[in-house]
C-alpha atoms as a PDB file:
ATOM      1  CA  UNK A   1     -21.745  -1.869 -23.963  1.00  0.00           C
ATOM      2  CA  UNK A   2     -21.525   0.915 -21.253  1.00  0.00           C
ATOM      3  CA  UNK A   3     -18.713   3.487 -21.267  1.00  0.00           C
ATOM      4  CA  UNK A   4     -16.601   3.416 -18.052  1.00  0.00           C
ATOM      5  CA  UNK A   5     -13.624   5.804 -17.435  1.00  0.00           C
ATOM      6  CA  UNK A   6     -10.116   4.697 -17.627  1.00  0.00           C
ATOM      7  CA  UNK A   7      -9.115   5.275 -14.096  1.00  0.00           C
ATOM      8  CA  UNK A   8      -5.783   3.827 -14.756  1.00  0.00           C
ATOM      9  CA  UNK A   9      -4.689   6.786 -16.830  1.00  0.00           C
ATOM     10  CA  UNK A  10      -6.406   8.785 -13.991  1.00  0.00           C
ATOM     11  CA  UNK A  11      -4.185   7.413 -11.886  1.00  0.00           C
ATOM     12  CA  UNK A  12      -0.791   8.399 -13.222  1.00  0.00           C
ATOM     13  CA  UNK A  13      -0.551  11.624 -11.667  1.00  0.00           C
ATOM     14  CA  UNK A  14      -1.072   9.921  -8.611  1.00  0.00           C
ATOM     15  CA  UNK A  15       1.598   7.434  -8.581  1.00  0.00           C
ATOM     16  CA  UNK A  16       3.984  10.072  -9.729  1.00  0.00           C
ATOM     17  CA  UNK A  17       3.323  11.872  -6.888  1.00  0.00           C
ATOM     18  CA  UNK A  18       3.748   8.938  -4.507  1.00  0.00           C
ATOM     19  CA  UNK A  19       6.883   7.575  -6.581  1.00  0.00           C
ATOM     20  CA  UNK A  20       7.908  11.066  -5.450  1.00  0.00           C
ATOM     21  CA  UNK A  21       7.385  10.815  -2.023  1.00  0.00           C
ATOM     22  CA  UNK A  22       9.092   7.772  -1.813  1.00  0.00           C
ATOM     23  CA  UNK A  23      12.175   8.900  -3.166  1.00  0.00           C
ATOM     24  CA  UNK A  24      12.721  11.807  -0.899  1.00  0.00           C
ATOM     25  CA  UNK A  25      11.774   9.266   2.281  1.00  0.00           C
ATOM     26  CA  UNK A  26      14.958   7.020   0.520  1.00  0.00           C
ATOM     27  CA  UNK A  27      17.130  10.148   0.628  1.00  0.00           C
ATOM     28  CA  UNK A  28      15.819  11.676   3.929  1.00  0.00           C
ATOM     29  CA  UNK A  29      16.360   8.016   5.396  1.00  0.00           C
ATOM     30  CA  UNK A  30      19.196   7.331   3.752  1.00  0.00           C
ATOM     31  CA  UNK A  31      17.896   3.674   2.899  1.00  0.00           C
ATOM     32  CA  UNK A  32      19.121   2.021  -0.543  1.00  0.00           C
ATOM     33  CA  UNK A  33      15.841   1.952  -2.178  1.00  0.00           C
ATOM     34  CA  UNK A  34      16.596   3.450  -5.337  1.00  0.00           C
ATOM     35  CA  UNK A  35      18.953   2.631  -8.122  1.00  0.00           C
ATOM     36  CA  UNK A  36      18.729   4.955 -11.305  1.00  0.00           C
ATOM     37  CA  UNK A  37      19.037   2.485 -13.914  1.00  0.00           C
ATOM     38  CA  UNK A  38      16.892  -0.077 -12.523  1.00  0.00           C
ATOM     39  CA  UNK A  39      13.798   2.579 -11.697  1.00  0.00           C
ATOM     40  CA  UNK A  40      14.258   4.136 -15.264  1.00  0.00           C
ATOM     41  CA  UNK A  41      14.167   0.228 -16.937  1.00  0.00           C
ATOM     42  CA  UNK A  42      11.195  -0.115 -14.764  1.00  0.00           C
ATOM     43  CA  UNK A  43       9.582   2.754 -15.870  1.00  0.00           C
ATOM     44  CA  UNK A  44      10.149   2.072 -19.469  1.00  0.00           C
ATOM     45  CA  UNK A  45       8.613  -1.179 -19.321  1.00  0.00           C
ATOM     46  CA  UNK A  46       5.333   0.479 -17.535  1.00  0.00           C
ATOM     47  CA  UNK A  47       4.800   3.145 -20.248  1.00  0.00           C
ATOM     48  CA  UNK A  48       5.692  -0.308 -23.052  1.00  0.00           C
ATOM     49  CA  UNK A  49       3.120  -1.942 -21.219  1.00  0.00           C
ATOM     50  CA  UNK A  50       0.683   1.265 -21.010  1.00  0.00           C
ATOM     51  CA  UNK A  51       1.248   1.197 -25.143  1.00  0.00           C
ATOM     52  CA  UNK A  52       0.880  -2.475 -25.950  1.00  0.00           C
ATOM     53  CA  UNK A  53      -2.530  -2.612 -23.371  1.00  0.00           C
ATOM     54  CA  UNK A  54      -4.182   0.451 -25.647  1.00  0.00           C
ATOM     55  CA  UNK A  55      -3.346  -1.950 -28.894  1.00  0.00           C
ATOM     56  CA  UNK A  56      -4.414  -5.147 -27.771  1.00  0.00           C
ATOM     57  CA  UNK A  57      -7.499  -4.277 -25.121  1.00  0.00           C
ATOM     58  CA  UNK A  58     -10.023  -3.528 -28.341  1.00  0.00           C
ATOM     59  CA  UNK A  59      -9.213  -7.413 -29.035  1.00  0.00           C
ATOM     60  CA  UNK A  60      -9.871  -8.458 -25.282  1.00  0.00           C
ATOM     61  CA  UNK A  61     -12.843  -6.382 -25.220  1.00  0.00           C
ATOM     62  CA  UNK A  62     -14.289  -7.892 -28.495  1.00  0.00           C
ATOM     63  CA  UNK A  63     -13.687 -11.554 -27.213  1.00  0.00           C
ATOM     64  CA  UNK A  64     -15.288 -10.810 -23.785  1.00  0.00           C
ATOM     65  CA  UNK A  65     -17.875  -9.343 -25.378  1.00  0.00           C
ATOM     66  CA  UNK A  66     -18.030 -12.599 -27.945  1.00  0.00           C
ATOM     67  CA  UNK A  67     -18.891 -15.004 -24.798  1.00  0.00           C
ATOM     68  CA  UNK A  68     -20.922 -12.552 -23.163  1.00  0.00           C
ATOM     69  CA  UNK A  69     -23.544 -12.991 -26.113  1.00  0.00           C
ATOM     70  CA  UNK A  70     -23.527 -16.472 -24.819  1.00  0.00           C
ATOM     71  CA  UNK A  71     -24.094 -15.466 -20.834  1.00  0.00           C
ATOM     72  CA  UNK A  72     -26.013 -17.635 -18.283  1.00  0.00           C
ATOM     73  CA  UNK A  73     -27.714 -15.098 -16.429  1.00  0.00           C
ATOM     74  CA  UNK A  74     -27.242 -11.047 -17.022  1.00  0.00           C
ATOM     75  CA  UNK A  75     -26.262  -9.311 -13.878  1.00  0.00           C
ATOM     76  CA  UNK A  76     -26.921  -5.233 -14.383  1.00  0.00           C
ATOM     77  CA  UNK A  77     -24.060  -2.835 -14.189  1.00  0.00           C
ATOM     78  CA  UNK A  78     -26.855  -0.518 -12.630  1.00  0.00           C
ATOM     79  CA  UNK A  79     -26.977  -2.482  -9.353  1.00  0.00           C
ATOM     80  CA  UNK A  80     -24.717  -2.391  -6.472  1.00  0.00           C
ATOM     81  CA  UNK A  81     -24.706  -5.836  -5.444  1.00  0.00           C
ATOM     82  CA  UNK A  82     -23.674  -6.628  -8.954  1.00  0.00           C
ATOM     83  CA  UNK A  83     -20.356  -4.179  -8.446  1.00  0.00           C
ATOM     84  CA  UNK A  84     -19.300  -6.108  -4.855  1.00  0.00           C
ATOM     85  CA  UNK A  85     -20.152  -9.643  -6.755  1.00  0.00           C
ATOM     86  CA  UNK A  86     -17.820  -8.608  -9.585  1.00  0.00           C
ATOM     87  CA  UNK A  87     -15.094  -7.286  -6.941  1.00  0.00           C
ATOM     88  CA  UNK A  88     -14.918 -10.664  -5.338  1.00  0.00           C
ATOM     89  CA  UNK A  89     -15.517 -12.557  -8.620  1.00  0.00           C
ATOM     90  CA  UNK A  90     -12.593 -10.247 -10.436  1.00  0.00           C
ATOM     91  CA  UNK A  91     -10.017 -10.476  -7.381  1.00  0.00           C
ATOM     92  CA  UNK A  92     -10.682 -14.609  -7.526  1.00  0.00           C
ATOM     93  CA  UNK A  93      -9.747 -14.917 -10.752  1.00  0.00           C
ATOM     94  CA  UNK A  94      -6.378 -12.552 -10.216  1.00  0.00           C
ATOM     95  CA  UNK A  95      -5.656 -14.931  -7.574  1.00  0.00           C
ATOM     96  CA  UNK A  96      -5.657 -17.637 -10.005  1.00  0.00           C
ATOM     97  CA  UNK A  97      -4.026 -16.136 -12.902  1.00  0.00           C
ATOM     98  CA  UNK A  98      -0.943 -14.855 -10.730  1.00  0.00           C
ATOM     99  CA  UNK A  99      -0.807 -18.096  -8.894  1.00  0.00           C
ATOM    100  CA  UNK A 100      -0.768 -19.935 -12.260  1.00  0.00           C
ATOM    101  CA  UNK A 101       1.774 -17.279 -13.397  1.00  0.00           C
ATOM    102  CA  UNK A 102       4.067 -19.031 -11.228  1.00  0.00           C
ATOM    103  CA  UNK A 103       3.731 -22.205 -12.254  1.00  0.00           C
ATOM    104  CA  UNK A 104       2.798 -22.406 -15.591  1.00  0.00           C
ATOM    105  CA  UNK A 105       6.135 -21.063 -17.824  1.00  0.00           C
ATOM    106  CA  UNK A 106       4.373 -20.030 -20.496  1.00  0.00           C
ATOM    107  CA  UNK A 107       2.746 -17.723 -18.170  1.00  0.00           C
ATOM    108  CA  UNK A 108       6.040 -17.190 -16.050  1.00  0.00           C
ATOM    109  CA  UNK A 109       7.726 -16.216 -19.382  1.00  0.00           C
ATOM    110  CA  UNK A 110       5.576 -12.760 -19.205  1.00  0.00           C
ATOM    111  CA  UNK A 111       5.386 -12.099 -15.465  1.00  0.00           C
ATOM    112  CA  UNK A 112       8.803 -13.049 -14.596  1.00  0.00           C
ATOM    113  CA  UNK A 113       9.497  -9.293 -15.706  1.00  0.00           C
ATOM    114  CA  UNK A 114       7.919  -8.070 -12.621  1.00  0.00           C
ATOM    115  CA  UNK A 115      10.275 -10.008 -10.583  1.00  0.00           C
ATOM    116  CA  UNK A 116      13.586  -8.459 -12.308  1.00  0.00           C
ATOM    117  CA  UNK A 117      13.846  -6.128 -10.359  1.00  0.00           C
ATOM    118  CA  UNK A 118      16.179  -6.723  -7.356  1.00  0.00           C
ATOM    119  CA  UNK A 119      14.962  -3.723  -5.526  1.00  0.00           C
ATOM    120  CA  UNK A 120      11.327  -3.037  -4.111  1.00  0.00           C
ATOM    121  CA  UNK A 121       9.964  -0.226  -4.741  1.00  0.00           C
ATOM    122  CA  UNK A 122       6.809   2.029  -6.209  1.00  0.00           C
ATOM    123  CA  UNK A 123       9.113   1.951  -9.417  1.00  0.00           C
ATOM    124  CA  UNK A 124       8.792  -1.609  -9.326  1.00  0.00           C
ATOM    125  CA  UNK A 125       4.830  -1.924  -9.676  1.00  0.00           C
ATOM    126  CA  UNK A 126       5.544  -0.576 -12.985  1.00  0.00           C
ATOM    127  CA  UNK A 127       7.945  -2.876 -14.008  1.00  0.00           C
ATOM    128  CA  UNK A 128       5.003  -4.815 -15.957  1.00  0.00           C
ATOM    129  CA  UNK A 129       4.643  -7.766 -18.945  1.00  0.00           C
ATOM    130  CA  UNK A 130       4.821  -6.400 -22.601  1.00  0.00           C
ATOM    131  CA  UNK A 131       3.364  -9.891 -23.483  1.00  0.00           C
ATOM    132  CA  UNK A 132       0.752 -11.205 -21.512  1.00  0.00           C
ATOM    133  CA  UNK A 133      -2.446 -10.043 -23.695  1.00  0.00           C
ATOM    134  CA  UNK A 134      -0.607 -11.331 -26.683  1.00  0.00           C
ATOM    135  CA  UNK A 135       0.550 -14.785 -24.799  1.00  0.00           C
ATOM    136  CA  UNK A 136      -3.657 -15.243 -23.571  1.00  0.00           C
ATOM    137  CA  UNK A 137      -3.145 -13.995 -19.749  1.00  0.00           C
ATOM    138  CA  UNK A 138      -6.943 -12.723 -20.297  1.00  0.00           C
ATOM    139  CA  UNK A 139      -8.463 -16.356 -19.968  1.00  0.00           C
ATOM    140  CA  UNK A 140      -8.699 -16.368 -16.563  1.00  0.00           C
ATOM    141  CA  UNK A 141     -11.266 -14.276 -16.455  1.00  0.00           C
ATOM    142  CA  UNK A 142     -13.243 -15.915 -19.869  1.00  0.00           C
ATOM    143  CA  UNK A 143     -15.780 -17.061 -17.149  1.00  0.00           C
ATOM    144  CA  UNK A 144     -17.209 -13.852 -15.555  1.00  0.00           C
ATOM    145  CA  UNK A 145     -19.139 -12.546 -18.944  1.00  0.00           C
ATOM    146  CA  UNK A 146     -20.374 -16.504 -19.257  1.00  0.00           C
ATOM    147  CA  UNK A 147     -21.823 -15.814 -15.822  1.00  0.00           C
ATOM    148  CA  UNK A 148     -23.671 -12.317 -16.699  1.00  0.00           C
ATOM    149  CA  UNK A 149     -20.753  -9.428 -15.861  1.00  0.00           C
ATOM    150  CA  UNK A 150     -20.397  -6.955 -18.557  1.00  0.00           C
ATOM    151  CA  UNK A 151     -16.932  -6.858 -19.937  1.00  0.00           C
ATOM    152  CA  UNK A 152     -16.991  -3.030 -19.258  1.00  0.00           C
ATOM    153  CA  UNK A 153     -17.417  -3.999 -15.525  1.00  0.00           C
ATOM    154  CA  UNK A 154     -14.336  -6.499 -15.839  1.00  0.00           C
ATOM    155  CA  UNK A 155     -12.181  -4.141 -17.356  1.00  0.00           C
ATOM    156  CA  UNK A 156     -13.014  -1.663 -14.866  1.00  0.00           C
ATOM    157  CA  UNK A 157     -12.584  -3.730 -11.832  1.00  0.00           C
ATOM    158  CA  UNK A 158      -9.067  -5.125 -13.124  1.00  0.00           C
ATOM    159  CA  UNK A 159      -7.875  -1.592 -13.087  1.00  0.00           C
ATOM    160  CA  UNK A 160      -9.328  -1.075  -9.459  1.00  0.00           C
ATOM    161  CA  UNK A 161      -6.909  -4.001  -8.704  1.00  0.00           C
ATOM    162  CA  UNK A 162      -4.096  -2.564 -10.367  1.00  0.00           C
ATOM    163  CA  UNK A 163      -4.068   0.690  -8.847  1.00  0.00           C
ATOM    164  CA  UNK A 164      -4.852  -0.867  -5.220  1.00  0.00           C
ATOM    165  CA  UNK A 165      -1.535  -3.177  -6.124  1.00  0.00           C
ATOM    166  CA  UNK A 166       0.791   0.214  -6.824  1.00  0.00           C
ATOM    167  CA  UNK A 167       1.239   1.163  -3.164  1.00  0.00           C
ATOM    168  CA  UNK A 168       2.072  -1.857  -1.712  1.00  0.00           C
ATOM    169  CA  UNK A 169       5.288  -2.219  -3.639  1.00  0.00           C
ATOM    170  CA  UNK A 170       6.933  -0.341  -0.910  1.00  0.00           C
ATOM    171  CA  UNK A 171       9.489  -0.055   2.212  1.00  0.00           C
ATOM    172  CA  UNK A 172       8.155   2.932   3.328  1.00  0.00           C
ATOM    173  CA  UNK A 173       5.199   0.435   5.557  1.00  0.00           C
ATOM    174  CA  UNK A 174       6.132  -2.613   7.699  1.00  0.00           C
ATOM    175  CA  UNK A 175       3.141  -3.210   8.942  1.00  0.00           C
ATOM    176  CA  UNK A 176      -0.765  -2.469   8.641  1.00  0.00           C
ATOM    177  CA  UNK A 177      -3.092  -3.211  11.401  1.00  0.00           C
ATOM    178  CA  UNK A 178      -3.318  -6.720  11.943  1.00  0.00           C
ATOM    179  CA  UNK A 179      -7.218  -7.038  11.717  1.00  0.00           C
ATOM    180  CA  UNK A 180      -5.990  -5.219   7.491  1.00  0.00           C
ATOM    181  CA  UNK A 181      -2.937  -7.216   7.654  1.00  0.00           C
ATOM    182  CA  UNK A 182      -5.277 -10.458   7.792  1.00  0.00           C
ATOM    183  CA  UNK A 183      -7.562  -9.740   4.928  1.00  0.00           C
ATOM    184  CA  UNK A 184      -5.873  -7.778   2.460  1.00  0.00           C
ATOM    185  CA  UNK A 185      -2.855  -7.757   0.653  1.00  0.00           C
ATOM    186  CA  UNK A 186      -0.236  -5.385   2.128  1.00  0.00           C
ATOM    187  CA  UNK A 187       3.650  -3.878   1.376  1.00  0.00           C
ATOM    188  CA  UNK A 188       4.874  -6.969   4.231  1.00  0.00           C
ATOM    189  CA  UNK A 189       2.790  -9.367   2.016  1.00  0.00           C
ATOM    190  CA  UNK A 190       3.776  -8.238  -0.987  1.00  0.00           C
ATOM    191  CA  UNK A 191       7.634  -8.126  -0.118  1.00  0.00           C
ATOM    192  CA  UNK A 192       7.320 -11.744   0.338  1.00  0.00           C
ATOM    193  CA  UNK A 193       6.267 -12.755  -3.271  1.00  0.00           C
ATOM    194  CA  UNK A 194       8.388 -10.749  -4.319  1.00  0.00           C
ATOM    195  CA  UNK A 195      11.193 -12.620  -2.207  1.00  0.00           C
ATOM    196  CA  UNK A 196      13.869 -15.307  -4.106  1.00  0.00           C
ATOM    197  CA  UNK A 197      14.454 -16.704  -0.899  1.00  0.00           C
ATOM    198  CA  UNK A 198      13.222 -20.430  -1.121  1.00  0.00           C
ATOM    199  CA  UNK A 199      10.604 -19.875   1.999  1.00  0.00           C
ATOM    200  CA  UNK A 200       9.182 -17.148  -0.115  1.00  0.00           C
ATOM    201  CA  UNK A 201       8.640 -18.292  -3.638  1.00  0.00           C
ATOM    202  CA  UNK A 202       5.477 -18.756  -5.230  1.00  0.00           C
ATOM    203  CA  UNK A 203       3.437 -17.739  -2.183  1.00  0.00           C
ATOM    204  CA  UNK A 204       1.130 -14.581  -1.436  1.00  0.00           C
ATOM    205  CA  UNK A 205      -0.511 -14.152  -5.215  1.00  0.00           C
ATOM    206  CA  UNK A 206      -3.329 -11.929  -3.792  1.00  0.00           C
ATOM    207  CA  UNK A 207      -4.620  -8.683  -5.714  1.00  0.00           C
ATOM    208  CA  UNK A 208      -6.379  -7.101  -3.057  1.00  0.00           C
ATOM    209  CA  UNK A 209      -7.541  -9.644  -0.778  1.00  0.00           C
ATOM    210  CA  UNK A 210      -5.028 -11.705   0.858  1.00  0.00           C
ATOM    211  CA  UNK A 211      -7.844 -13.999   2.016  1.00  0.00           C
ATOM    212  CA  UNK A 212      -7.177 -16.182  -1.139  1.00  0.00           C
ATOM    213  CA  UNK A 213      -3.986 -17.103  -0.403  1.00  0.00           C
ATOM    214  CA  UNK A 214      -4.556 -18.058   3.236  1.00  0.00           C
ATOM    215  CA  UNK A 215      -8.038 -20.117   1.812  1.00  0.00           C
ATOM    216  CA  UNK A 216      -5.752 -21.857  -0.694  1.00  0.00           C
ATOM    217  CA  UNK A 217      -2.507 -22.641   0.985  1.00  0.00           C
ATOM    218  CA  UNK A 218      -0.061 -20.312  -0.420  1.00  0.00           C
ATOM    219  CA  UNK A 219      -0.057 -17.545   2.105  1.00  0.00           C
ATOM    220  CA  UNK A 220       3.587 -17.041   3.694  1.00  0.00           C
ATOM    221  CA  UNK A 221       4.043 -14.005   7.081  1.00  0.00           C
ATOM    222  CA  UNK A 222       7.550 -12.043   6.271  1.00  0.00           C
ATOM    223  CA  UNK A 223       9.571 -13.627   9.214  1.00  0.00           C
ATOM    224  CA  UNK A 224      12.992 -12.320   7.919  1.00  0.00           C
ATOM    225  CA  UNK A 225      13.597  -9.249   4.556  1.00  0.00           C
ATOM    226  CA  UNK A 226      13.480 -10.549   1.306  1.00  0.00           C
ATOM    227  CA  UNK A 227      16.013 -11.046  -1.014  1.00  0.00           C
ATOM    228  CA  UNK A 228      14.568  -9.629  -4.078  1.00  0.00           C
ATOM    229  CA  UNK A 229      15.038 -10.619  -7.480  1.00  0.00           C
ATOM    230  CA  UNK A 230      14.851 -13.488  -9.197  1.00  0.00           C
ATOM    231  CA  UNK A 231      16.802 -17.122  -8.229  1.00  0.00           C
ATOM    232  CA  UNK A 232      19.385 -16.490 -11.394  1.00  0.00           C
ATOM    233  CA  UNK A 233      18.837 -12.602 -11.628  1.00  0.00           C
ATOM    234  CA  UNK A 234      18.549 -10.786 -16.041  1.00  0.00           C
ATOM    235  CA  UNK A 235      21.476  -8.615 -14.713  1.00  0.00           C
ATOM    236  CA  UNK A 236      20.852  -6.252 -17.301  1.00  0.00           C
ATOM    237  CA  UNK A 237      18.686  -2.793 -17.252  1.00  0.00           C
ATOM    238  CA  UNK A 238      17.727  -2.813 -21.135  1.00  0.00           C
ATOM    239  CA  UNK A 239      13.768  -2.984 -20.791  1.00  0.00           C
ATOM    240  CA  UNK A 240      13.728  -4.628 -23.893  1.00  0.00           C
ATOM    241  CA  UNK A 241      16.011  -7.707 -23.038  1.00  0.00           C
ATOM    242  CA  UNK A 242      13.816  -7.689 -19.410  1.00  0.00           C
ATOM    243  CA  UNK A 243      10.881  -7.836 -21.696  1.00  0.00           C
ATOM    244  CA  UNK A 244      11.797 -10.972 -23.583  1.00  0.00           C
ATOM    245  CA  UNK A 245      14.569 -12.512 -21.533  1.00  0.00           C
ATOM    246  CA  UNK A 246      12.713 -16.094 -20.545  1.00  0.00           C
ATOM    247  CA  UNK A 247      11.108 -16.279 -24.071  1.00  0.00           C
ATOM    248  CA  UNK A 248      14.512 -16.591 -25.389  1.00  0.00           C
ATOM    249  CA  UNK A 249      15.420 -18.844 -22.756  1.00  0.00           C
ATOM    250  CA  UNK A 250      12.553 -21.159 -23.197  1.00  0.00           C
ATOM    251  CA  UNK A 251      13.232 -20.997 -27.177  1.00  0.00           C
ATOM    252  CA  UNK A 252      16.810 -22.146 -26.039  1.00  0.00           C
ATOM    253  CA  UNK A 253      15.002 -24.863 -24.105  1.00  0.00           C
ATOM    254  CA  UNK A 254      13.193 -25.935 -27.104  1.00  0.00           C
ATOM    255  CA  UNK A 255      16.551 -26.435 -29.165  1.00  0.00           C
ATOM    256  CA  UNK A 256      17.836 -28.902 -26.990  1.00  0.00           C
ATOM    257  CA  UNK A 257      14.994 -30.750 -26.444  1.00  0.00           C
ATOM    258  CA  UNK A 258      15.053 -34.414 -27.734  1.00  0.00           C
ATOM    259  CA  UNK A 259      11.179 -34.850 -27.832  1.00  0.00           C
ATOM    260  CA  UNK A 260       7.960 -33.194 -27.995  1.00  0.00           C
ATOM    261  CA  UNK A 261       7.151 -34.204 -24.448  1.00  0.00           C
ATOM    262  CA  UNK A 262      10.194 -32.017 -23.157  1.00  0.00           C
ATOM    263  CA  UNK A 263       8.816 -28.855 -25.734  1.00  0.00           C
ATOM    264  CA  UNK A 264       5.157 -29.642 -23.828  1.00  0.00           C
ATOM    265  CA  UNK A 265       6.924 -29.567 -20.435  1.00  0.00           C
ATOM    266  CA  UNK A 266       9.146 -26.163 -21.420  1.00  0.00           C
ATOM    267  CA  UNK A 267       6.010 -24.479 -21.764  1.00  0.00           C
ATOM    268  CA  UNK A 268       3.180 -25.265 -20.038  1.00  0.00           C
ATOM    269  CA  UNK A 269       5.417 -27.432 -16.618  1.00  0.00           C
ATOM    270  CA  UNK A 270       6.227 -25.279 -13.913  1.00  0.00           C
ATOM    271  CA  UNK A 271       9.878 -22.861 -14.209  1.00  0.00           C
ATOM    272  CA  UNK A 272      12.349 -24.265 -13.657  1.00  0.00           C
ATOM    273  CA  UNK A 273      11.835 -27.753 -14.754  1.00  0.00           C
ATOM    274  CA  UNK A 274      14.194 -29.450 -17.374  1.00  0.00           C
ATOM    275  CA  UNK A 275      14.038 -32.385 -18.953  1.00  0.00           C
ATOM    276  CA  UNK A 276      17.881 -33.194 -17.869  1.00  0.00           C
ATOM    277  CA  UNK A 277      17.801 -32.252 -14.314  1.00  0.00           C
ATOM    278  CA  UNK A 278      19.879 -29.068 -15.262  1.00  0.00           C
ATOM    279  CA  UNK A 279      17.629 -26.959 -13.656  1.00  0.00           C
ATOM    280  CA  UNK A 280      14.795 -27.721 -10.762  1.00  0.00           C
ATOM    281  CA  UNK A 281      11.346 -26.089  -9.619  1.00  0.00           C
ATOM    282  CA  UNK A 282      10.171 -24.907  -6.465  1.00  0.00           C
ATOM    283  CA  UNK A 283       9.098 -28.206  -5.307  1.00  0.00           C
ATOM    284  CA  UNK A 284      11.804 -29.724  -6.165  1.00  0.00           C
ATOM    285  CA  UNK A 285      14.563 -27.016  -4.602  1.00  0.00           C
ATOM    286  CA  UNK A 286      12.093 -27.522  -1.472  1.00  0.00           C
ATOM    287  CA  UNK A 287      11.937 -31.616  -1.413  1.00  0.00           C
ATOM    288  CA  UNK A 288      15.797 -30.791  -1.446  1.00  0.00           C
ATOM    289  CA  UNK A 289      15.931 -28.675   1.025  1.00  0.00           C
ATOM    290  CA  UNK A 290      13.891 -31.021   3.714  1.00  0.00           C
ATOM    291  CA  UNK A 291      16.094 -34.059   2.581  1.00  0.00           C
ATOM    292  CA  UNK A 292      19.033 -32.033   4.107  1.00  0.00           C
ATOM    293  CA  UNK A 293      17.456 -31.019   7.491  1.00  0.00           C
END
């Protein structure tokens, strides 16, 4: 297998510097972007996540690797077509494993730690999932080395996509031009997912291009400021209670369920459902809402 640079470590001095900037545009604008406590539990659970992606990538790697052996076609990392058929191919199937992050729990019980946060902000992107390597989150791409990409490629082209995603986590932009604004994902885009307000959740899951969401029905405009957060909010800044918060929650699920059809629909129904009505999804808050119009 190839050797291709880590351009996510790379990258570190380069969100530092824009966290930076950020923070003096806050003070110079005198905008509540910042809290301390909230950016430092963010930041903690970046470098967790930094640590726990070193320890469990070799095991990625080795089962990417594992179905590559067993590849339809081989497409060579030595030619250029094969690099923009990997972008698209790689930014498809983060479009699918965020939009199935939402609506899968066991997969909401690692990425509801990048919603936490109620403020938005480059401190934010960090804000990332101790868990989701461990919990499987890497399936969704299982198909590009059966099709002939080289797990090096894949790796590579998922940090692209997570170093594109930094600077959108931001204030500081309303809006892009509209001609960007219609194909990629943007800091007005972005806001929105990252909105509790019911007219916002579970919409705009693009990586880089928004193009998915607005091909696949999930694409939401920001018509009014989000109300960031989560609908019942962790109120707490200890990374490691963000970490594991809904894991405990489902395990406290699992304790009162009366049957193994209620343990199936804790984990892999969408959050928010209950077997008891004690708690709703997004549907359901939504067929709600339109039955009081």
């Amino acid at each position: 297998m190839p050797h291709f640079p880590n351009i996510l470590v790379h990258a570190i001095p380069g969100f530092i510097i824009l966290l930076i900037l950020e923070i003096f545009y806050a003070v110079k604008t005198q905008r509540d972007l910042y809290e301390v406590k909230d950016a430092s539990a963010s930041i903690a659970l970046g470098l967790g996540n930094l640590f726990i992606g070193i320890l469990t990538k070799f095991f990625i790697v080795l089962f990417l690797a594992w179905i590559y052996q067993y590849r339809f076609f081989t497409l060579a990392y030595t030619a250029w077509w094969a690099w923009v058929l990997c972008f698209f191919a790689d930014d498809l199937s983060y479009y699918w494993a965020h939009r199935s992050a939402h609506s899968i729990r066991w997969f909401w019980a690692s990425h509801v730690v990048h919603h936490s946060s109620e403020k938005y902000n480059l401190a934010t992107a960090l804000r990332q999932t101790w868990t989701s390597n461990i919990t499987g989150g890497f399936i969704f791409w299982a198909w590009m080395p059966l099709v002939g990409f080289e797990p090096g490629m894949i790796l590579l082209m998922q940090s692209v996509s997570l170093i594109y995603q930094f600077w959108i986590h931001t204030e500081a932009i309303n809006k892009m031009p509209k001609w960007f604004e219609f194909i990629f994902n943007t800091p007005s885009h972005h806001r929105v997912h990252h909105g509790s307000d019911l007219l916002y959740l579970d919409k705009n899951h693009a990586g880089i291009l928004v193009i998915w969401d607005r091909m696949f029905n999930t694409f939401q405009p920001e018509e009014f400021t989000p109300t960031y957060g989560l609908t019942k909010n962790v109120n707490t800044f200890n990374p490691v209670k963000i970490a594991f918060h809904d894991w405990v929650n489902m395990s406290k699920d699992f304790k009162r369920s009366k049957k193994l059809s209620h343990i199936l629909g804790y984990m892999f129904k969408a959050p928010g459902w209950s077997h008891d009505g004690s708690s709703k999804t997004t549907a359901q808050l939504r067929k709600e809402a339109d039955q009081h119009k």
